[in-house]
Protein backbone atom coordinates (compact mmCIF):
# COMPACT_ATOMS: atom_id res chain seq x y z
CA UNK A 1 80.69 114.70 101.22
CA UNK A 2 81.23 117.04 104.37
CA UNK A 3 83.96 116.05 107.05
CA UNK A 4 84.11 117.88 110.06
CA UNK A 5 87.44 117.59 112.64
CA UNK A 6 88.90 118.95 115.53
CA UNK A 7 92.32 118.72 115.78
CA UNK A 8 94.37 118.37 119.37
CA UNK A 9 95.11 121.92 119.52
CA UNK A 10 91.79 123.44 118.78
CA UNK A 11 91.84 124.10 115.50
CA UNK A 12 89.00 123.03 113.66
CA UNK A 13 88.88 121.72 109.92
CA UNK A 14 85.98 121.26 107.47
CA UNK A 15 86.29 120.34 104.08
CA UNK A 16 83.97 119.16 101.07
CA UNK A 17 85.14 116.56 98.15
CA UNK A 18 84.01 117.78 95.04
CA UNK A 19 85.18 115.26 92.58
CA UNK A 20 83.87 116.57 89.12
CA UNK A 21 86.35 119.44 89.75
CA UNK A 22 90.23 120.38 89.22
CA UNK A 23 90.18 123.33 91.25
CA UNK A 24 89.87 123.39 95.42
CA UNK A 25 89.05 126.37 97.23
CA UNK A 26 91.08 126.83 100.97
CA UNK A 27 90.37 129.69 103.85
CA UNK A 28 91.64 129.92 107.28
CA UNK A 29 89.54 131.95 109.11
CA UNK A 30 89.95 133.53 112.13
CA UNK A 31 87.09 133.97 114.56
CA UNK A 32 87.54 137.62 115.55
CA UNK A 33 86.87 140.68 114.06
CA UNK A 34 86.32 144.36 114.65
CA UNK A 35 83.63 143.94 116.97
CA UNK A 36 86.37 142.29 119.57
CA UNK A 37 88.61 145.54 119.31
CA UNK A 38 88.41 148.08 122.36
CA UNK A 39 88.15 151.62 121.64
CA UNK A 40 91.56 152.68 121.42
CA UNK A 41 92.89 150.04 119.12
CA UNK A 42 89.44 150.40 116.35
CA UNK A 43 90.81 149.00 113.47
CA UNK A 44 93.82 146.77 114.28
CA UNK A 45 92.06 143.58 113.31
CA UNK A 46 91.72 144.93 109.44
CA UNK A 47 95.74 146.98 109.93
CA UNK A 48 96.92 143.24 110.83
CA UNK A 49 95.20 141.79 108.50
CA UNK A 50 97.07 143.70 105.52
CA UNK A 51 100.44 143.35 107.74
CA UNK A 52 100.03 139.29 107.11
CA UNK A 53 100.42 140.40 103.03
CA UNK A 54 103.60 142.38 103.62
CA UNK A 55 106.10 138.93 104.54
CA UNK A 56 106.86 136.63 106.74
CA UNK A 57 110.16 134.67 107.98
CA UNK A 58 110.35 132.71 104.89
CA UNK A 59 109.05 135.15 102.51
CA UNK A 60 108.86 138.77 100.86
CA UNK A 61 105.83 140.40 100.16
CA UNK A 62 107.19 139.35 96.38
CA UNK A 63 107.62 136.13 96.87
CA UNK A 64 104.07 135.48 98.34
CA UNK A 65 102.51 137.24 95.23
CA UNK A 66 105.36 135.51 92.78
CA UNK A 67 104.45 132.27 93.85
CA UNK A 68 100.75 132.19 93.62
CA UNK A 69 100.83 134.00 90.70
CA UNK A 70 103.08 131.18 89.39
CA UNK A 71 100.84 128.59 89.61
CA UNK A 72 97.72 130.48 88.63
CA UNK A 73 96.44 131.11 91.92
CA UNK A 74 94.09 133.24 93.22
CA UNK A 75 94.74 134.91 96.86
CA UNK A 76 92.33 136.98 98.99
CA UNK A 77 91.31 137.75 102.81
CA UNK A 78 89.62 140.01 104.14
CA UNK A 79 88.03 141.78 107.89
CA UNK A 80 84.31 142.11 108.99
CA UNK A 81 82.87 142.55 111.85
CA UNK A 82 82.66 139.44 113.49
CA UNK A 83 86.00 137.10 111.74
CA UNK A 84 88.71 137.46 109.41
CA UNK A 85 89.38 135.02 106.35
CA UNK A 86 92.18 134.67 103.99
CA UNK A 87 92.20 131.90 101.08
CA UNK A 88 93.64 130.77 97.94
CA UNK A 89 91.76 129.13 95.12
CA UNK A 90 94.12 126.91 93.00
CA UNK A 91 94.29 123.59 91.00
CA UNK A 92 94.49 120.63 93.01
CA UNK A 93 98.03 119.57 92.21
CA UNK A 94 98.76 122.77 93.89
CA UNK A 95 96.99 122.51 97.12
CA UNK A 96 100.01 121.62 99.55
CA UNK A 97 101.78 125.00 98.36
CA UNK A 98 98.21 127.40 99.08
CA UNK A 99 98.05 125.62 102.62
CA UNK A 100 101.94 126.64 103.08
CA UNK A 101 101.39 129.94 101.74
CA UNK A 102 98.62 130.57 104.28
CA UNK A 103 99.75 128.94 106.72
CA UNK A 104 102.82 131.20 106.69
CA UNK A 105 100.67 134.24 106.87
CA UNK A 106 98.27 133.80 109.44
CA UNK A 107 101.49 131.91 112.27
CA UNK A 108 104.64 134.12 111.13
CA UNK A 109 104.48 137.54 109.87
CA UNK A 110 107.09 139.81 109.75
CA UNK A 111 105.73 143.32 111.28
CA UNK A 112 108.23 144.96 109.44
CA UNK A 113 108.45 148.71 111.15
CA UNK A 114 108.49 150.32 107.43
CA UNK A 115 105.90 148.33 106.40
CA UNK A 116 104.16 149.20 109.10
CA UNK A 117 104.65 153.08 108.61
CA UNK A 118 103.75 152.83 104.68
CA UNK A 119 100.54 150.34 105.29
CA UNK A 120 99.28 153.69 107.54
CA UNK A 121 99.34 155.51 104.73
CA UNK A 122 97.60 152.92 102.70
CA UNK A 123 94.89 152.64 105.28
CA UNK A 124 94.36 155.91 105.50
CA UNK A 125 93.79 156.45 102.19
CA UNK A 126 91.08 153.20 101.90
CA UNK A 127 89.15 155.29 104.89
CA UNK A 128 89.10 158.73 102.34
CA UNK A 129 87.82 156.49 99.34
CA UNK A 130 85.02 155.54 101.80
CA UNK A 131 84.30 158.97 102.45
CA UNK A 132 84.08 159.43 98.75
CA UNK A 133 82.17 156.61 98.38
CA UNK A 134 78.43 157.92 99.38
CA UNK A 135 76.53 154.72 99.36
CA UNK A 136 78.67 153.08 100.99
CA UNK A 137 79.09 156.02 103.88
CA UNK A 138 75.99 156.46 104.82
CA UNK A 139 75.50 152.88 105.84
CA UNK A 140 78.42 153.33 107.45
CA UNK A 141 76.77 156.63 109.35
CA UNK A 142 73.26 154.76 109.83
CA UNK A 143 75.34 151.62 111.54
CA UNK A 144 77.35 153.97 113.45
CA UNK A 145 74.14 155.82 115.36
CA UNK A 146 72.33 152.12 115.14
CA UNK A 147 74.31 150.70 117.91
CA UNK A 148 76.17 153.65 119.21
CA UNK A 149 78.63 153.05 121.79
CA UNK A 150 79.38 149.49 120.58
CA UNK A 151 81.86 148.07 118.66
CA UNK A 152 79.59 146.75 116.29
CA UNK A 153 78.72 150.88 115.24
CA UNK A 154 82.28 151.28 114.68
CA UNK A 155 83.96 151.06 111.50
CA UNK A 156 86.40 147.94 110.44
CA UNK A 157 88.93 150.36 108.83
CA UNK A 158 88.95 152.17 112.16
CA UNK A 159 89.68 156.03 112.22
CA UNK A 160 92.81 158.36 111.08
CA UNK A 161 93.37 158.44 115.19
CA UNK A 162 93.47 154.89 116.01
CA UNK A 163 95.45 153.93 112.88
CA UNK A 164 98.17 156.80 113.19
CA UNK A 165 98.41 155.37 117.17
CA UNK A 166 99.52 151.83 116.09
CA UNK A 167 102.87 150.64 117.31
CA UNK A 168 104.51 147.05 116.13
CA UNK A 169 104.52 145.88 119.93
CA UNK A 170 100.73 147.00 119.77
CA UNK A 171 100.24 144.68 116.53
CA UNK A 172 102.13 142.08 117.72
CA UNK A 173 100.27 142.04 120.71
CA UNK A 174 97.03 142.02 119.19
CA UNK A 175 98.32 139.51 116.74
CA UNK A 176 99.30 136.55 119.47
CA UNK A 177 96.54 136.99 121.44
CA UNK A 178 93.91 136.39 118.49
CA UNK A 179 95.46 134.00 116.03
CA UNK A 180 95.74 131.08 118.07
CA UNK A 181 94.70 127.53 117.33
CA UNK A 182 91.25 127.86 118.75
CA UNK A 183 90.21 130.51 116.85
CA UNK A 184 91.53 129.19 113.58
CA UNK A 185 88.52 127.15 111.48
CA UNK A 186 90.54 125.82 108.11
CA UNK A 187 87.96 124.85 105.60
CA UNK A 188 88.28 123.38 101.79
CA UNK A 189 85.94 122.45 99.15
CA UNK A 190 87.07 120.71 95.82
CA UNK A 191 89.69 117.92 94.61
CA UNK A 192 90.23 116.97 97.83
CA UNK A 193 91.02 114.16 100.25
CA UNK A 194 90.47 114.91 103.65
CA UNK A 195 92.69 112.45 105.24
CA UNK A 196 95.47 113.90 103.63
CA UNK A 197 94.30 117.42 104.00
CA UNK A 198 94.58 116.77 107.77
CA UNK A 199 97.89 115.40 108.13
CA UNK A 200 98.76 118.51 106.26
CA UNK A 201 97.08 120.93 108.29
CA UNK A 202 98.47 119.55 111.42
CA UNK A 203 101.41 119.83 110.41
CA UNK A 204 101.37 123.51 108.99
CA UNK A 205 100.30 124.82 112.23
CA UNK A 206 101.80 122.65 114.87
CA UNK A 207 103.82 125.92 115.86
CA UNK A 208 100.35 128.34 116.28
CA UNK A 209 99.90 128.69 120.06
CA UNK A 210 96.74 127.04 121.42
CA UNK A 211 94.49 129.40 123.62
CA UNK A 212 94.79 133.02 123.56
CA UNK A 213 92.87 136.02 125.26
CA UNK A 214 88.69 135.42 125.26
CA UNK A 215 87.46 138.95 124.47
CA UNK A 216 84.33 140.12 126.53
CA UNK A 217 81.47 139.69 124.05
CA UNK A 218 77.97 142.01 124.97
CA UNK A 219 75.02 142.34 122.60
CA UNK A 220 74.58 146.13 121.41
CA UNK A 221 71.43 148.49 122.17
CA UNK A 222 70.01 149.76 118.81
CA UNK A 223 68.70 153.24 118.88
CA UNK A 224 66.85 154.13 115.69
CA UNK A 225 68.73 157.33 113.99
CA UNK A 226 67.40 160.52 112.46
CA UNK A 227 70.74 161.58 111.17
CA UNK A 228 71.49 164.17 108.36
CA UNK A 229 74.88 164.88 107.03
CA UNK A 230 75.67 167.54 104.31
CA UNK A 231 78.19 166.83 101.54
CA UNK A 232 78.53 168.13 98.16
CA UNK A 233 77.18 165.55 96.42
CA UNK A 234 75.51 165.31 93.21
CA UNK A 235 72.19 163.38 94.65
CA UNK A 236 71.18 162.14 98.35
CA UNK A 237 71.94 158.78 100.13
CA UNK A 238 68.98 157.39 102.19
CA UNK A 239 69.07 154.08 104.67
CA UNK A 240 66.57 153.24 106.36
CA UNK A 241 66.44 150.34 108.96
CA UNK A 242 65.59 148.60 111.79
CA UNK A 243 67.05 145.25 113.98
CA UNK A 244 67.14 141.67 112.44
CA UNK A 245 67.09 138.43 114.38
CA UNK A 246 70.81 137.02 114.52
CA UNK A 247 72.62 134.69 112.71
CA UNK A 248 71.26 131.41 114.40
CA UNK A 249 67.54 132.63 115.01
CA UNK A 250 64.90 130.32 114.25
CA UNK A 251 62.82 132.73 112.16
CA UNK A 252 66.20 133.21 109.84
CA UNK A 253 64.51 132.12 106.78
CA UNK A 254 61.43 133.85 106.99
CA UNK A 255 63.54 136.72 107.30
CA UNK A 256 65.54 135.80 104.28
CA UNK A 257 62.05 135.65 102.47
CA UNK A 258 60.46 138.42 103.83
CA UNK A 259 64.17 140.60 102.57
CA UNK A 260 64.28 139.04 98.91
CA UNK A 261 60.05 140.11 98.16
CA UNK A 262 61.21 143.69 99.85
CA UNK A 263 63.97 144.47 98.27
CA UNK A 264 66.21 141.66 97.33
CA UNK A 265 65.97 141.59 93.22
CA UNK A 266 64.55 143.42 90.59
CA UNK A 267 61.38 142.25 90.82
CA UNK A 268 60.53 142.89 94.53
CA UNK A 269 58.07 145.63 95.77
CA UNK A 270 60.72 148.58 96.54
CA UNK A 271 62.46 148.29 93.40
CA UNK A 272 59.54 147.90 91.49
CA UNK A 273 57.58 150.55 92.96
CA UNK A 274 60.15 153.28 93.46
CA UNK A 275 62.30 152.76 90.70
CA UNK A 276 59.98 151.39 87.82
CA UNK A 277 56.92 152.77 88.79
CA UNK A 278 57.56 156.54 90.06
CA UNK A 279 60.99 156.41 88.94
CA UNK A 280 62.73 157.98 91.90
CA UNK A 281 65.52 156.70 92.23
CA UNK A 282 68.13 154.38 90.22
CA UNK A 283 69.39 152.37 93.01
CA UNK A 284 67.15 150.83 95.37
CA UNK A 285 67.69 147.52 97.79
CA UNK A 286 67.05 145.95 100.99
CA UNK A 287 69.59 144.18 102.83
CA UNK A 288 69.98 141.99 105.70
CA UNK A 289 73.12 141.68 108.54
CA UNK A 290 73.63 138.99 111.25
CA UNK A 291 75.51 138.61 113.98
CA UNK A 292 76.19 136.19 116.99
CA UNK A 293 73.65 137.91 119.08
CA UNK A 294 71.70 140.46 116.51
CA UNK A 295 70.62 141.89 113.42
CA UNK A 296 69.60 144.84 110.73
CA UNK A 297 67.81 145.15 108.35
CA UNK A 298 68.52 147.88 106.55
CA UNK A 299 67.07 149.65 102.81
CA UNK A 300 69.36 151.70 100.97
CA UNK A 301 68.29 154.04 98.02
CA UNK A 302 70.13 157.23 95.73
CA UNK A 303 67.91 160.11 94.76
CA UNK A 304 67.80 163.54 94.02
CA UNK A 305 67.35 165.50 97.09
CA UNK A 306 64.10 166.90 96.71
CA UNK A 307 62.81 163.47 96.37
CA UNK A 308 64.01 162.10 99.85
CA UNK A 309 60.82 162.26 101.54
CA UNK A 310 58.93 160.91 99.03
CA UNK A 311 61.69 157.94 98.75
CA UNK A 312 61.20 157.80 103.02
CA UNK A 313 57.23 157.89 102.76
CA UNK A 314 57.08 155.14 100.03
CA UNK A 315 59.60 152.60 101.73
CA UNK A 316 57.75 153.56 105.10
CA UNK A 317 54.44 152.75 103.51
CA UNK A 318 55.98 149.36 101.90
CA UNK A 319 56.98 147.73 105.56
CA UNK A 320 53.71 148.93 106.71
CA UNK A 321 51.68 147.13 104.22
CA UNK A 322 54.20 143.84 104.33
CA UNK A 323 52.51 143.87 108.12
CA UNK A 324 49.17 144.49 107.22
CA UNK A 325 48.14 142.31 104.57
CA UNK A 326 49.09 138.62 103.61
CA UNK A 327 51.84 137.82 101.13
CA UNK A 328 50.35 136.65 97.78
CA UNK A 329 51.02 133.03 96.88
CA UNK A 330 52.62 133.56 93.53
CA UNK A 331 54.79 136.50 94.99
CA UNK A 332 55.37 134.17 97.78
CA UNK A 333 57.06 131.59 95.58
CA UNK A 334 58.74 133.75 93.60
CA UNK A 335 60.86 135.22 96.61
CA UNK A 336 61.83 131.56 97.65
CA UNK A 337 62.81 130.42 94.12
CA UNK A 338 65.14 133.32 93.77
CA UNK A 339 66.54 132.40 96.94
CA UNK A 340 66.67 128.36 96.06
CA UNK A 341 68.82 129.90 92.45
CA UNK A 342 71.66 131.92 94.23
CA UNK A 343 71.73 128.72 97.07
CA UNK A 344 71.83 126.60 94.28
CA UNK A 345 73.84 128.35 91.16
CA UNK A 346 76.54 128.83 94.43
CA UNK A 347 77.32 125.08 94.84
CA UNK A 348 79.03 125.55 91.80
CA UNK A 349 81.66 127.14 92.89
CA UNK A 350 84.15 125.72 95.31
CA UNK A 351 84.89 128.98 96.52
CA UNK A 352 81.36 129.83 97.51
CA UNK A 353 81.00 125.69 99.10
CA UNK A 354 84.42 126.73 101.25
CA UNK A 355 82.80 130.25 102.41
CA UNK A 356 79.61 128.36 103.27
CA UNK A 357 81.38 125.92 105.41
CA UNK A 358 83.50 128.47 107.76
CA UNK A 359 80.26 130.07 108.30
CA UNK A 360 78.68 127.25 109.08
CA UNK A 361 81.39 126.18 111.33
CA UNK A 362 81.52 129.82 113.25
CA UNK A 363 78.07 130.24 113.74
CA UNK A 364 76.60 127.13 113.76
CA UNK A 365 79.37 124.63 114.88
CA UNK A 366 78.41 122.00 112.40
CA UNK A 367 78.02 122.25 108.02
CA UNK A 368 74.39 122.10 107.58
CA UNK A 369 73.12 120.12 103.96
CA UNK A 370 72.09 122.37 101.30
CA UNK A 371 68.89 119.98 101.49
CA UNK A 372 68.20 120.96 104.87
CA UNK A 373 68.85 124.75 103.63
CA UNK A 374 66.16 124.02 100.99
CA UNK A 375 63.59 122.20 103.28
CA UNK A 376 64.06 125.31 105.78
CA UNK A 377 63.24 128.39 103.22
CA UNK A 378 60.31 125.43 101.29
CA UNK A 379 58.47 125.87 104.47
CA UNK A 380 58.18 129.33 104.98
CA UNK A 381 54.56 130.15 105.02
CA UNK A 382 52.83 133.52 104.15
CA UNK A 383 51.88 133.94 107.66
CA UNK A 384 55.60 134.00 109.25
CA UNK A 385 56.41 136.44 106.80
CA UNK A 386 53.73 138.51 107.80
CA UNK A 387 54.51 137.94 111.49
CA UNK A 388 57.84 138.39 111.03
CA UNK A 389 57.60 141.56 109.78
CA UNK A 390 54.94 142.55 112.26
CA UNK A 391 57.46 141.70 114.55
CA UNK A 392 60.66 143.59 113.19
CA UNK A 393 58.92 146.89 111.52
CA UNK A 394 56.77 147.75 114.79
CA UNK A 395 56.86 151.49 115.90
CA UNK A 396 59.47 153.28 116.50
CA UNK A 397 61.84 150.69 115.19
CA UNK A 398 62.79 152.23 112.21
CA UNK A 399 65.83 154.87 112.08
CA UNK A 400 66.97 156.86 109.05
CA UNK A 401 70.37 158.81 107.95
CA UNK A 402 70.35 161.08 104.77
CA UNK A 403 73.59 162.04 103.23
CA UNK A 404 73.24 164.62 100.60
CA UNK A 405 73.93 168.05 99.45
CA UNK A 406 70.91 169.88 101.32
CA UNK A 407 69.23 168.66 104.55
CA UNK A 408 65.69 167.19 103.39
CA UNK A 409 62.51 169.09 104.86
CA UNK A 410 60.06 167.21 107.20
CA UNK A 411 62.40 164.49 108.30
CA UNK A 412 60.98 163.16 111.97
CA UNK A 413 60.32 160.34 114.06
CA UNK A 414 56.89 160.72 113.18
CA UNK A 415 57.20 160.13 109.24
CA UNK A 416 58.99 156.95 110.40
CA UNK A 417 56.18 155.49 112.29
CA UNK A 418 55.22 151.67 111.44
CA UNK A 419 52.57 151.50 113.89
């Protein structure tokens, strides 16, 4: 059962009794993310986010690490774009210590000037293994010219600039203005009792202030790239995309369909026809993002470089004929079963139920029944997939970025065109 609650100072909890289980799952989760940073300070909201690891008034980086460890725990948080979460999965005897443990990090952290100087370093280096990580960079180039000028284009890490120009009063700053009550959604799945759970929760963060600054929230412009970079690589890096409907749209599922027959699994049309059938490339996948307010869809593939355009012209001529001609039944059903397994195989995990409910929660404002997930994605027909990708691939939508060794031949608007 799902219990929803808001507490006096904001702070809103949502947990889910699983009984059959020993283990329970909590996140608190903080409802900003990159996207609410201003240019100068791109990046603090992941820097602050490691600074909560480093110790608080009661405890030492050690200790926080010493006593999970001890009990068998496993602890975890991480930035995106639009929140922050950090949880603990643990055995249900030891639930009262992960909510103190996180607790602790997200109301009193330390800011420790050293630690602060030696985290730069560490964040610098995570920014050079992305740059030596080419499938994930040129995503990260694609997003960037996508919706350039908004925060949403710019990377979570941030850049060696804005991290070297962090101060402690700046991360402090940042720090009381965003983790405040109301932005804090505590969620639990497992051996729980939620009664209990709340007295407890109340009382870890009776000290967290209650309001803090409302950052100005706009929706980006997308402006389909044509981007090449040049790196010594061993093969080229191709994504391909265009905008998504966001998080809450009504056509969400049809869109989740429409992904998983693209390029979602091993059976869907891009991997089957670029990989297995012309065998042009080993990785190939489609991929969707949402937001509060928008979308991408976005295909990603690795190839040699003199096969780029042919990679370009054969995912070009996929979304075209996804428009064009009516999804087959059986395919149809296949796409929606895989999607009813990895809802379904998820439930049983309590880590996966507790993700799904802060989601819920920040986007949504309520849980929502896997039933109702099911009877949503059941009633996709063949024609909103077809309209819904008549709708998202229409011309001059689609943008492209290449990262490889030479700079492919032939790469225009004009190859792009969906129309």
């Amino acid at each position: 059962m799902i219990v929803r609650d808001v507490l006096d100072s904001g702070l809103r909890l949502v947990t889910e009794a699983m009984p059959h289980v020993r283990s329970v799952s909590i996140g608190v989760w903080l409802t900003r993310g990159s996207r609410h940073e201003d240019d100068t300070r791109g990046g603090i909201a992941h820097f602050v986010e490691h600074m909560l690891f480093k110790g608080t008034e009661r405890r030492s980086a050690e200790d926080i690490a010493q006593q999970v460890d001890s009990v068998g725990g496993q602890l975890d948080a991480f930035t995106s774009k639009e929140y922050a979460g950090y949880y603990i999965r643990v055995l249900d005897e030891h639930l009262p210590l992960a909510l103190d443990i996180l607790s602790d990090l997200v109301t009193s952290p330390r800011f420790d000037p050293g630690d602060i100087e030696k985290e730069k370093g560490v964040i610098l280096e995570e920014i050079k293994m992305v740059e030596d990580t080419p499938d994930d960079l040129v995503v990260e180039l694609f997003v960037e010219h996508f919706w350039p000028g908004h925060p949403l284009g710019r990377p979570i890490l941030g850049t060696p600039a804005t991290i070297e120009a962090f101060t402690r009063d700046g991360l402090r700053e940042y720090f009381a203005s965003a983790y405040t009550a109301n932005n804090f959604v505590v969620t639990a799945a497992g051996h729980l009792e939620h009664d209990e759970l709340r007295h407890r929760v109340a009382a870890a963060f009776a000290g967290a202030p209650a309001m803090g600054v409302v950052p100005a929230d706009r929706p980006p412009v997308v402006s389909p790239p044509v981007v090449v970079r040049t790196k010594d690589l061993e093969q080229s890096h191709v994504c391909l995309g265009t905008r998504a409907y966001p998080q809450d749209h009504a056509d969400r599922h049809a869109a989740f369909v429409l992904n998983s027959l693209l390029g979602g699994s091993m059976s869907s049309r891009l991997f089957q026809n670029i990989r297995e059938r012309h065998g042009l490339a080993y990785s190939v996948a489609s991929g969707l993002a949402s937001y509060r307010d928008t979308g991408m869809f976005n295909v990603y593939a690795g190839c040699a470089n003199d096969r780029v355009g042919r990679v370009i012209d054969l995912v070009v001529d996929e979304l075209r004929q996804v428009k064009a001609a009516p999804v087959p039944a059986p395919e149809l059903r296949r796409a929606k079963d895989h999607l009813k397994g990895n809802i379904l195989l998820g439930l049983e995990s309590s880590s996966n139920r507790m993700v799904n409910l802060a989601r819920q929660e920040i986007y949504f404002g309520h849980p929502i029944s896997t039933d109702e997930s099911l009877a949503e994605l059941e009633a996709v027909t063949g024609d909103d997939v077809q309209r819904v990708a008549a709708e998202l691939f229409n011309d001059g939508a689609l943008g492209v970025t290449v990262l490889g060794p030479d700079e492919p031949e032939g790469l225009t608007a004009e190859r792009l065109s969906l129309g």
